[in-house]
C-alpha atoms as a PDB file:
ATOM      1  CA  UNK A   1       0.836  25.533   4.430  1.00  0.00           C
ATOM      2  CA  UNK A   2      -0.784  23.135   6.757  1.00  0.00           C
ATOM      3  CA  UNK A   3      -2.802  21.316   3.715  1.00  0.00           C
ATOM      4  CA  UNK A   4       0.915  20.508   2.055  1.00  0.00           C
ATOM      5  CA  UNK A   5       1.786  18.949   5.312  1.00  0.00           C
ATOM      6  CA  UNK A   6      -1.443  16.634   4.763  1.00  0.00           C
ATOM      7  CA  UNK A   7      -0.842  15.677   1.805  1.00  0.00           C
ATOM      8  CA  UNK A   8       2.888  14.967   1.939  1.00  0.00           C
ATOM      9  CA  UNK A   9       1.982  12.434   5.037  1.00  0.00           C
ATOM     10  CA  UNK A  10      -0.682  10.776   2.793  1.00  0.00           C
ATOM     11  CA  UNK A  11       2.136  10.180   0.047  1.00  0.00           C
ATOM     12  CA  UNK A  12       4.433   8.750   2.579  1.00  0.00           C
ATOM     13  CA  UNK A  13       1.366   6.275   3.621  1.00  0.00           C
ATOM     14  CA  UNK A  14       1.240   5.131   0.029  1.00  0.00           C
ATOM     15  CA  UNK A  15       4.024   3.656  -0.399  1.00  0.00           C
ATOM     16  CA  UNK A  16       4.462   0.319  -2.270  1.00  0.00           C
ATOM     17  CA  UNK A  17       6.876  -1.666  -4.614  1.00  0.00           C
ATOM     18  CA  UNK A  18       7.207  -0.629  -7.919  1.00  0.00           C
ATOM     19  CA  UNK A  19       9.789  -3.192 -10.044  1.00  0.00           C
ATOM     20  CA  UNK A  20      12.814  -0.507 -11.631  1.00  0.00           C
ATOM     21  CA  UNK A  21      13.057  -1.119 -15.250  1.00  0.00           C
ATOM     22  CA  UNK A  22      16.901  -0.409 -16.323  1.00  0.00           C
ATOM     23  CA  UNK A  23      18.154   0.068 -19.928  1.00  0.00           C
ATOM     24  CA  UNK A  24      21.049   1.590 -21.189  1.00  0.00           C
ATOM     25  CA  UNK A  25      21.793   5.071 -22.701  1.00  0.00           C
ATOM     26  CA  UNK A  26      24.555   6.051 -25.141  1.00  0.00           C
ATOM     27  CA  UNK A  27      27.385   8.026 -23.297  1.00  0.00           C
ATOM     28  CA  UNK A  28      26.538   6.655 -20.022  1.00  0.00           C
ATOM     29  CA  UNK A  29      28.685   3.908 -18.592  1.00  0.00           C
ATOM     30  CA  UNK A  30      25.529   3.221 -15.981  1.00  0.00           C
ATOM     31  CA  UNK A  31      22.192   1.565 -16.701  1.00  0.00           C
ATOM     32  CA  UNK A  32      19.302   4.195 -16.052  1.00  0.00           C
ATOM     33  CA  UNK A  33      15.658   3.074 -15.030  1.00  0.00           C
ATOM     34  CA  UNK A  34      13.039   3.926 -17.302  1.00  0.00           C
ATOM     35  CA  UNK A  35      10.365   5.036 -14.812  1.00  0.00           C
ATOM     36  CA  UNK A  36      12.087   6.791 -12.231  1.00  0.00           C
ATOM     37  CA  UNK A  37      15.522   7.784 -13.475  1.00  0.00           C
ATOM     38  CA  UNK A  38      17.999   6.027 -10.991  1.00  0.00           C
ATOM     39  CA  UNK A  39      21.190   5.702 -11.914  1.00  0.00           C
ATOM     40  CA  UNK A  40      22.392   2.332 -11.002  1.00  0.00           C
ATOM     41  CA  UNK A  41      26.189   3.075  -9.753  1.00  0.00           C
ATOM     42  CA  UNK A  42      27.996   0.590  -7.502  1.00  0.00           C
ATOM     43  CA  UNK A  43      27.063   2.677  -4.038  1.00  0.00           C
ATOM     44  CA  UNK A  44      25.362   1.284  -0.327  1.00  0.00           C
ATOM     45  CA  UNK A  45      22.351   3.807  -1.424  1.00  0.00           C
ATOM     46  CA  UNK A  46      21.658   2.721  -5.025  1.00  0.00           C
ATOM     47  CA  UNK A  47      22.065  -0.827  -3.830  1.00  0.00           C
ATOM     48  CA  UNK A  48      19.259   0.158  -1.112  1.00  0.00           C
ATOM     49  CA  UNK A  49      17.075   2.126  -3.481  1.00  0.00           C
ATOM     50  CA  UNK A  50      16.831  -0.734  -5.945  1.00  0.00           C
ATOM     51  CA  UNK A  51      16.053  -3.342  -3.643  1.00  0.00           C
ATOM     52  CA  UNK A  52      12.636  -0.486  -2.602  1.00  0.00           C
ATOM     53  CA  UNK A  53      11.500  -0.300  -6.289  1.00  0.00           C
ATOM     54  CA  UNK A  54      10.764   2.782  -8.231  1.00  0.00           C
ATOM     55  CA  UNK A  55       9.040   4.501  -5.067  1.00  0.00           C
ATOM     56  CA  UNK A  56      11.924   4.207  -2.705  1.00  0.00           C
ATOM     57  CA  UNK A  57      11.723   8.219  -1.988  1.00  0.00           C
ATOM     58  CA  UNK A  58       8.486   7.684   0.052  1.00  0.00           C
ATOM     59  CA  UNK A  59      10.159   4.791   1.742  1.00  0.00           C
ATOM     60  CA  UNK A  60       9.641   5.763   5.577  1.00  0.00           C
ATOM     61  CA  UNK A  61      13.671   5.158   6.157  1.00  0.00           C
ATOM     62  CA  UNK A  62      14.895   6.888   2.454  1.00  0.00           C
ATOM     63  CA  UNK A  63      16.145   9.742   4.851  1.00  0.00           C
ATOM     64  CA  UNK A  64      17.944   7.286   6.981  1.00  0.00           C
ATOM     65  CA  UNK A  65      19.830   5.753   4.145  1.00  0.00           C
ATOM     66  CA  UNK A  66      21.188   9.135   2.438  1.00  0.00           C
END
């Protein structure tokens, strides 16, 4: 188990932005990105998770925001 540890604290090193890329999708009143499937509803956290970019789950503070 100790290797997984490693490897999850490299991914959280490597974080950078990545630009969303929204479209919309019959049936759902929401637009969706393309790349990393975030829903964009009207919410503190989506606001926050767009502004981070397609990688905002290996943000350092994505924990802090949920």
């Amino acid at each position: 188990m100790g290797w997984v540890s490693a490897e999850i604290k490299d991914v959280k090193e490597s974080y950078k932005f990545e630009n969303h890329k929204p479209q919309t999708i019959k049936r759902i009143p929401w637009p969706v990105c393309q790349y990393c499937g975030l829903v964009y509803l009207k919410n503190k956290v989506t606001k926050w998770c767009i502004q981070k970019g397609c990688l905002h789950e290996l943000h350092k503070d994505f924990k802090s925001q949920l």
